[in-house]
PDB file of N, CA and C in Angstrom:
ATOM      1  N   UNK A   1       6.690 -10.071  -1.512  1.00  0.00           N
ATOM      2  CA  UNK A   1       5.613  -9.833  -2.436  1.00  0.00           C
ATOM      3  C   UNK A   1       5.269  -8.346  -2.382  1.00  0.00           C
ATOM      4  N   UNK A   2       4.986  -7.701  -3.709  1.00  0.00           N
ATOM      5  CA  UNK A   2       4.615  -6.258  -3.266  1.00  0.00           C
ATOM      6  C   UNK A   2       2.883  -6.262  -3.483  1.00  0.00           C
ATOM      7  N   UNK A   3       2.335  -5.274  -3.372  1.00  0.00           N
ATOM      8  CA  UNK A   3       0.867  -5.247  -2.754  1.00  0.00           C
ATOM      9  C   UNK A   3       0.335  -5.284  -4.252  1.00  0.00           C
ATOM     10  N   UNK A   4       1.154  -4.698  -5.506  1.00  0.00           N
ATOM     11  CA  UNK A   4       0.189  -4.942  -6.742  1.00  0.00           C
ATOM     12  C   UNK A   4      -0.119  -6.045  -6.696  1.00  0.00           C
ATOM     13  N   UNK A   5       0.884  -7.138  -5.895  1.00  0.00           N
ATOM     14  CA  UNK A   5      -0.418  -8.743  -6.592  1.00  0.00           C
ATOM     15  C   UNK A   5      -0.926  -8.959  -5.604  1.00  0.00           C
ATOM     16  N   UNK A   6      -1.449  -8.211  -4.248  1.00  0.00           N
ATOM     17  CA  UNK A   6      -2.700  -8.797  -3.836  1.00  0.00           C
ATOM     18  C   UNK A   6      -3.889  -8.279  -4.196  1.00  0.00           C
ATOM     19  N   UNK A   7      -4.750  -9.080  -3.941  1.00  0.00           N
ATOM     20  CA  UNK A   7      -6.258  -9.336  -4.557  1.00  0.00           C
ATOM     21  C   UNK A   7      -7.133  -8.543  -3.416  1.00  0.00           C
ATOM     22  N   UNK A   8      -8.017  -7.897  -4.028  1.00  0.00           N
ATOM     23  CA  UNK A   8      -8.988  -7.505  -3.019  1.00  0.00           C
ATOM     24  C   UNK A   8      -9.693  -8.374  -2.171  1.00  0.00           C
ATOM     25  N   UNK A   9      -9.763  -7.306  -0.928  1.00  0.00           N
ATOM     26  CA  UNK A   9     -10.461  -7.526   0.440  1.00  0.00           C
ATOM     27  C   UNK A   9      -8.952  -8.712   1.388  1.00  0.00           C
ATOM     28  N   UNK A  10      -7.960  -9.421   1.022  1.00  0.00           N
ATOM     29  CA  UNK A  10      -6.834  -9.443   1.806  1.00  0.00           C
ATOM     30  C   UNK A  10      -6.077  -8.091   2.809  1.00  0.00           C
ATOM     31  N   UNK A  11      -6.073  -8.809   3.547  1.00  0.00           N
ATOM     32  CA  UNK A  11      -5.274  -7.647   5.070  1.00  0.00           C
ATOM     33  C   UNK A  11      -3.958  -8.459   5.070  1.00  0.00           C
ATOM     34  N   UNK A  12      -3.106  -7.307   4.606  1.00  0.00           N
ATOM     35  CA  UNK A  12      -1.299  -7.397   4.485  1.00  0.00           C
ATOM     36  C   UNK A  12      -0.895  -6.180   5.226  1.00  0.00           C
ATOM     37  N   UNK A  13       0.201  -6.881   5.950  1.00  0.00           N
ATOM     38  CA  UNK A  13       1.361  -6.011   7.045  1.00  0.00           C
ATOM     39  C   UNK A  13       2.407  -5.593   5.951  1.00  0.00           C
ATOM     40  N   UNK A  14       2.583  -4.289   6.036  1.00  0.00           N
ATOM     41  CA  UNK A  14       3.551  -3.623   4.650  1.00  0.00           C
ATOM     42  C   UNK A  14       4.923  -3.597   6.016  1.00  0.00           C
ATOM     43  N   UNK A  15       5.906  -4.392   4.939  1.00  0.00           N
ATOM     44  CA  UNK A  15       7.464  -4.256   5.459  1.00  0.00           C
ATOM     45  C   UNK A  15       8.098  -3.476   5.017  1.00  0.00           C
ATOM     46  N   UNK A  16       8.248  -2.929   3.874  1.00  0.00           N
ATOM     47  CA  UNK A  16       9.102  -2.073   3.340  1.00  0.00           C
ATOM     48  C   UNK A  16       8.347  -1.102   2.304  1.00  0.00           C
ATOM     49  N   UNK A  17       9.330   0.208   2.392  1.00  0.00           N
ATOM     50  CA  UNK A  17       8.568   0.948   1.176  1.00  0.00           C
ATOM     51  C   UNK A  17      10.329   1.597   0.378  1.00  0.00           C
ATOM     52  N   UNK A  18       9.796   0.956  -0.595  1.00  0.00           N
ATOM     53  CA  UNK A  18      11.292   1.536  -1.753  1.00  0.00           C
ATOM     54  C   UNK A  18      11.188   2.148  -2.961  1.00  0.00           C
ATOM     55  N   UNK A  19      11.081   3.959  -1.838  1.00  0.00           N
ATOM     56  CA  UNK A  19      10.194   5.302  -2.476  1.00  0.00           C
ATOM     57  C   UNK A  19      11.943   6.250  -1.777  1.00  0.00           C
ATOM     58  N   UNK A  20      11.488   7.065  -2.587  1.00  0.00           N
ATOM     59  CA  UNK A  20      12.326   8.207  -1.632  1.00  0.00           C
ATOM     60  C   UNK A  20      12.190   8.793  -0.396  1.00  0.00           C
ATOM     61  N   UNK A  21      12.973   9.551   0.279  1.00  0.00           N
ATOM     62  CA  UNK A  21      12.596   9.843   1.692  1.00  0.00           C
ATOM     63  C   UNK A  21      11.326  10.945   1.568  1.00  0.00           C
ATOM     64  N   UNK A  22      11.216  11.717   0.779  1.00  0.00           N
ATOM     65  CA  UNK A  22      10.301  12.602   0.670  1.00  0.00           C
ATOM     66  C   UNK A  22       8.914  11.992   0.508  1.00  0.00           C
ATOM     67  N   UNK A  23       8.621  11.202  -0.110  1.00  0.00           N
ATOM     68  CA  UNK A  23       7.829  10.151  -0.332  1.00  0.00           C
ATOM     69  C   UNK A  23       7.125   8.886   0.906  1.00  0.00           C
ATOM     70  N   UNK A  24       7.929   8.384   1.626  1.00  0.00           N
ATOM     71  CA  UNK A  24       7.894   7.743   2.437  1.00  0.00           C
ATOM     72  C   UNK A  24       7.170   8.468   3.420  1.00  0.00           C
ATOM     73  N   UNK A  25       7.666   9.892   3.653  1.00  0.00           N
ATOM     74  CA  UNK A  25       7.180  11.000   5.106  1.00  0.00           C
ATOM     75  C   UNK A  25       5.867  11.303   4.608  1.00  0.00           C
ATOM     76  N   UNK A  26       5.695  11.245   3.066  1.00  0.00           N
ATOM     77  CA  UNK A  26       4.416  11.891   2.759  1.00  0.00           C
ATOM     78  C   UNK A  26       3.369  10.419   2.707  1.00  0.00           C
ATOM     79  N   UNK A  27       3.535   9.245   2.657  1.00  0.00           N
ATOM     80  CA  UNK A  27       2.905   7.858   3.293  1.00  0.00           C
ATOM     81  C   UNK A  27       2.501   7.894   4.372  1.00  0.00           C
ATOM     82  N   UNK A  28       3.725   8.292   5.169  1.00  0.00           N
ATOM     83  CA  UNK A  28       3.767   7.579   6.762  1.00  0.00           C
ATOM     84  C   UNK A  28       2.694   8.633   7.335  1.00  0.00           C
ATOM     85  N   UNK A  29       2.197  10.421   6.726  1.00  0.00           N
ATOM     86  CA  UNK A  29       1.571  10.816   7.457  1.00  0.00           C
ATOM     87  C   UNK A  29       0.370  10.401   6.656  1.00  0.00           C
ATOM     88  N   UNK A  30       0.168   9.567   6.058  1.00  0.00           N
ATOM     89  CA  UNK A  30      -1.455   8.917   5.494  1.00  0.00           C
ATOM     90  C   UNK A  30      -1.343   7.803   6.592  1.00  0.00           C
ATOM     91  N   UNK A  31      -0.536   7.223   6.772  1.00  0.00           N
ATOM     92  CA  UNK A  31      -0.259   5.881   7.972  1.00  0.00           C
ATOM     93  C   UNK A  31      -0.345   4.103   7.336  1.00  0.00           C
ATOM     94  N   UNK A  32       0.557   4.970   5.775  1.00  0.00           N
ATOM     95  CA  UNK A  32       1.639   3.789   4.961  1.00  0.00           C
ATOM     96  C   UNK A  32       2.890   4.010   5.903  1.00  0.00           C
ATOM     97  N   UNK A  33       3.153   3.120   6.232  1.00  0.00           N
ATOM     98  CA  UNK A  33       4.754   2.766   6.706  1.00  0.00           C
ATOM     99  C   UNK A  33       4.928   1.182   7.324  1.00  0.00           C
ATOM    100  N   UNK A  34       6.315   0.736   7.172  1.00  0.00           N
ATOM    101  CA  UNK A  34       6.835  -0.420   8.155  1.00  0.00           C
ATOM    102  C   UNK A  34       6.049  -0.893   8.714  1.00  0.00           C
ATOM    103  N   UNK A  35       5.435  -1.714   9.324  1.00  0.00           N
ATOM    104  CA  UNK A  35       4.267  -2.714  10.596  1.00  0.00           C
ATOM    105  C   UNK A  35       2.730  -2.136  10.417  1.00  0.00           C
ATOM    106  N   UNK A  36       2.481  -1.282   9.665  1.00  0.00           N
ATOM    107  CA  UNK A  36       1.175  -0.656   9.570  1.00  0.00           C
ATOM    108  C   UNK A  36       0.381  -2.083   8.864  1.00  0.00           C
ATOM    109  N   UNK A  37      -0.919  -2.223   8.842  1.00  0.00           N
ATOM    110  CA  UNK A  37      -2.134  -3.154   8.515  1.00  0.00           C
ATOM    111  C   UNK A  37      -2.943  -2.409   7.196  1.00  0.00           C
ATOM    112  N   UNK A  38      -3.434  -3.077   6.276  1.00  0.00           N
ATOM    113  CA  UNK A  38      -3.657  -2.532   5.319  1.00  0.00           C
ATOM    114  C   UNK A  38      -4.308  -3.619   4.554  1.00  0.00           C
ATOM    115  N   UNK A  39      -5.861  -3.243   3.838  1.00  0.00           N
ATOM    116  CA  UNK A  39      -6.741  -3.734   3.120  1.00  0.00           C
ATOM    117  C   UNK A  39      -6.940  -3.458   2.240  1.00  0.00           C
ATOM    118  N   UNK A  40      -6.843  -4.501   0.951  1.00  0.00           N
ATOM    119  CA  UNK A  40      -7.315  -4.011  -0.307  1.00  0.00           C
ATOM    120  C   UNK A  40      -8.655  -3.991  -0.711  1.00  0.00           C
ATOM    121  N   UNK A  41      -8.985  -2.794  -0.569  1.00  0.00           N
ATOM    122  CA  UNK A  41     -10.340  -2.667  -0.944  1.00  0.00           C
ATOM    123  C   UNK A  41     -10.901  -2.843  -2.654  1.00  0.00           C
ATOM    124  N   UNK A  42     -10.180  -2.526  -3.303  1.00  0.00           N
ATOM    125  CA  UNK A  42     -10.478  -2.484  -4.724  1.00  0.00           C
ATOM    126  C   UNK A  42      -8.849  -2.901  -5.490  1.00  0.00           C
ATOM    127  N   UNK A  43      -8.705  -3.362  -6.196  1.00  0.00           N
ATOM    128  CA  UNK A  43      -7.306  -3.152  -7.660  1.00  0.00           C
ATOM    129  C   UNK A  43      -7.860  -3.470  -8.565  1.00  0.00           C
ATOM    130  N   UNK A  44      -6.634  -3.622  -9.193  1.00  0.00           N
ATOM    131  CA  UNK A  44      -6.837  -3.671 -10.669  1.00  0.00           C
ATOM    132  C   UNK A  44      -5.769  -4.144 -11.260  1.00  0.00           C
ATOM    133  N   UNK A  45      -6.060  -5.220 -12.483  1.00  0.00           N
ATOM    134  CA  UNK A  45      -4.878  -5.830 -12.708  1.00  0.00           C
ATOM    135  C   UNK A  45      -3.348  -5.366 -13.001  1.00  0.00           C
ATOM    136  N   UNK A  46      -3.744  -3.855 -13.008  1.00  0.00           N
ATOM    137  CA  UNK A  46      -2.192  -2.946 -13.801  1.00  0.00           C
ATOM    138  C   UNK A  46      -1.406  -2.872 -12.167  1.00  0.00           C
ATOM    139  N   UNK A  47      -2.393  -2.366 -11.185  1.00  0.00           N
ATOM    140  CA  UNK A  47      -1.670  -2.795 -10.034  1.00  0.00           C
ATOM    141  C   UNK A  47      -1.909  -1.280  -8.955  1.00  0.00           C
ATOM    142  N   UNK A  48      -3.020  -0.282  -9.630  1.00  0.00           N
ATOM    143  CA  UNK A  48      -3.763   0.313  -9.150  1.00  0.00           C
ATOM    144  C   UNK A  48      -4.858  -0.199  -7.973  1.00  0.00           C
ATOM    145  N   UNK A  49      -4.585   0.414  -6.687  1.00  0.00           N
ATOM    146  CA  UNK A  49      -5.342  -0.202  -5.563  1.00  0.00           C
ATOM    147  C   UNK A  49      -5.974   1.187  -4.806  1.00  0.00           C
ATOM    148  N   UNK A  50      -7.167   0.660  -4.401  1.00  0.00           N
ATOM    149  CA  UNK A  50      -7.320   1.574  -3.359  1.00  0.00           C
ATOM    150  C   UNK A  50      -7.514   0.761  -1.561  1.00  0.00           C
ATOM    151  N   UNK A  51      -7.025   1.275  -0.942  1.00  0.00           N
ATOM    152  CA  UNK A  51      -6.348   0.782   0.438  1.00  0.00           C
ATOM    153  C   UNK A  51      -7.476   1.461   1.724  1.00  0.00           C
ATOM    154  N   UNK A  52      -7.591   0.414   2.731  1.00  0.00           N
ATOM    155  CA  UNK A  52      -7.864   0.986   3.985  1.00  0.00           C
ATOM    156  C   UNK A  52      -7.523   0.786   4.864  1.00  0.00           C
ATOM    157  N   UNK A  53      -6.611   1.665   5.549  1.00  0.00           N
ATOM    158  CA  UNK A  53      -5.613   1.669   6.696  1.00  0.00           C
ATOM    159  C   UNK A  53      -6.181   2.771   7.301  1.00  0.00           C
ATOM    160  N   UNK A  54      -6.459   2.524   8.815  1.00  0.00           N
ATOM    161  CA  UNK A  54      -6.766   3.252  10.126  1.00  0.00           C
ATOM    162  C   UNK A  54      -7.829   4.430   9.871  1.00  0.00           C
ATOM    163  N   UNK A  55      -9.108   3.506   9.451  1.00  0.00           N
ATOM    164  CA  UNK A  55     -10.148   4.230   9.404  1.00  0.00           C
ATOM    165  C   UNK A  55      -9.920   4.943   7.971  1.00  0.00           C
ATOM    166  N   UNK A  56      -9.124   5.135   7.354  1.00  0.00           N
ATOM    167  CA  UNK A  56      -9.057   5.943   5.795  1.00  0.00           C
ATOM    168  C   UNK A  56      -9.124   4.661   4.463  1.00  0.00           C
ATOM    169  N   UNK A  57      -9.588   5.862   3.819  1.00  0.00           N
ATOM    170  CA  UNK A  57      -8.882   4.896   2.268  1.00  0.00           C
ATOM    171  C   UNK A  57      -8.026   5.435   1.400  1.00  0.00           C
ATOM    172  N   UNK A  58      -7.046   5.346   1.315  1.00  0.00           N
ATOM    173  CA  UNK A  58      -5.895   5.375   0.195  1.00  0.00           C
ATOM    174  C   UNK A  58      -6.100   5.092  -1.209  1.00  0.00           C
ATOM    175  N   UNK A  59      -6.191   6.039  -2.628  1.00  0.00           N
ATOM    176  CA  UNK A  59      -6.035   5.355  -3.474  1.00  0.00           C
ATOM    177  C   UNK A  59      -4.563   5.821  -4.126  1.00  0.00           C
ATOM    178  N   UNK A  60      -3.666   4.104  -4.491  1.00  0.00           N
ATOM    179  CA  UNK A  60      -2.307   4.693  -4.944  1.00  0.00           C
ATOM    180  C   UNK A  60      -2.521   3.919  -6.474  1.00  0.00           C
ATOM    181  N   UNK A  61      -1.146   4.153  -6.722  1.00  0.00           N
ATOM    182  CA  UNK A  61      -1.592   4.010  -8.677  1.00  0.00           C
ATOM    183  C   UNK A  61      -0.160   2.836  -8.833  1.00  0.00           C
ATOM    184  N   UNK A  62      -0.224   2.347  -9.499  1.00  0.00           N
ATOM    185  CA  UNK A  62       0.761   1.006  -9.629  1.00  0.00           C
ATOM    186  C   UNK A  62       1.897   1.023  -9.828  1.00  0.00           C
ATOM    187  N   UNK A  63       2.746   2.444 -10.054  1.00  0.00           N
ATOM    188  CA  UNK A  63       3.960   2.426 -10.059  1.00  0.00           C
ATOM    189  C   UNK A  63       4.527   2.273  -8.317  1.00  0.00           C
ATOM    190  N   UNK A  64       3.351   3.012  -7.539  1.00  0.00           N
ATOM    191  CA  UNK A  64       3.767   3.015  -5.921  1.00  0.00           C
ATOM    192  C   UNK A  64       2.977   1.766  -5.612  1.00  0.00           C
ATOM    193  N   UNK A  65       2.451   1.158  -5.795  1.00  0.00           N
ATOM    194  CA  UNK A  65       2.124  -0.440  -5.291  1.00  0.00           C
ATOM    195  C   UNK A  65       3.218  -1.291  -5.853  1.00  0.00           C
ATOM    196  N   UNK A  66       3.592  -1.047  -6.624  1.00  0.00           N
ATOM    197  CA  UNK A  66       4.569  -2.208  -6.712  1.00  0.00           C
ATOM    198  C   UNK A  66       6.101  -2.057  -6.233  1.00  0.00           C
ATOM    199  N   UNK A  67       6.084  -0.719  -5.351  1.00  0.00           N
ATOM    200  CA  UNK A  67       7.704  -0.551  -4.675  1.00  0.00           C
ATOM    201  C   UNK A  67       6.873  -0.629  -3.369  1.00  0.00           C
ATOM    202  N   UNK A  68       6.257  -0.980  -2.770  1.00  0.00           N
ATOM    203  CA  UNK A  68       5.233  -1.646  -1.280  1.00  0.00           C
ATOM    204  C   UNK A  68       5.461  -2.856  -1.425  1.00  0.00           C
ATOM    205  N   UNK A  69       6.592  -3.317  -0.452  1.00  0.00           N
ATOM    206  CA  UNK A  69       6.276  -4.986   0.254  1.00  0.00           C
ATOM    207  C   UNK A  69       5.743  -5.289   1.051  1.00  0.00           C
ATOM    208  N   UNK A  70       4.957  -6.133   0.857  1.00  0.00           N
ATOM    209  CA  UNK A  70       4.044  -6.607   2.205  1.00  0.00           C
ATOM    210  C   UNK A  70       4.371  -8.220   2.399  1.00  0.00           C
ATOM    211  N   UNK A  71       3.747  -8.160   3.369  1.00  0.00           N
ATOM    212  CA  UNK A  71       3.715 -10.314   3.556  1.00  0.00           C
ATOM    213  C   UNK A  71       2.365 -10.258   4.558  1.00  0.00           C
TER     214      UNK A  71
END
């Protein structure tokens, strides 16, 4: 499942990210990556979310939520 279809306030473990490498390094130092924990604080049905992982909030836009798998 990728994170555009979860619903706010769910906590999903992101497995994969299928971004480029440049992309991924620029996640992983927000602390998107592999086994990281992550809350949807807000979306939106297009698939715009804003995220809170390790004390921050993330807002990403729905072309990068929907290459984020989580379970």
């Amino acid at each position: 499942m990728t994170l555009s279809k979860i619903s706010r306030g769910q906590r999903v473990t992101i497995v994969s990210l299928k971004l480029t490498r440049s992309l991924e390094e620029r996640l992983a130092a927000l602390g998107l990556f592999p086994g990281a924990e992550v809350e949807v604080v807000r979306s939106s049905r297009s698939g715009e979310a804003i995220l809170s992982c390790m004390d921050s909030r993330i807002a990403i836009g729905s072309d990068l939520s929907k290459r984020i798998e989580v379970v």
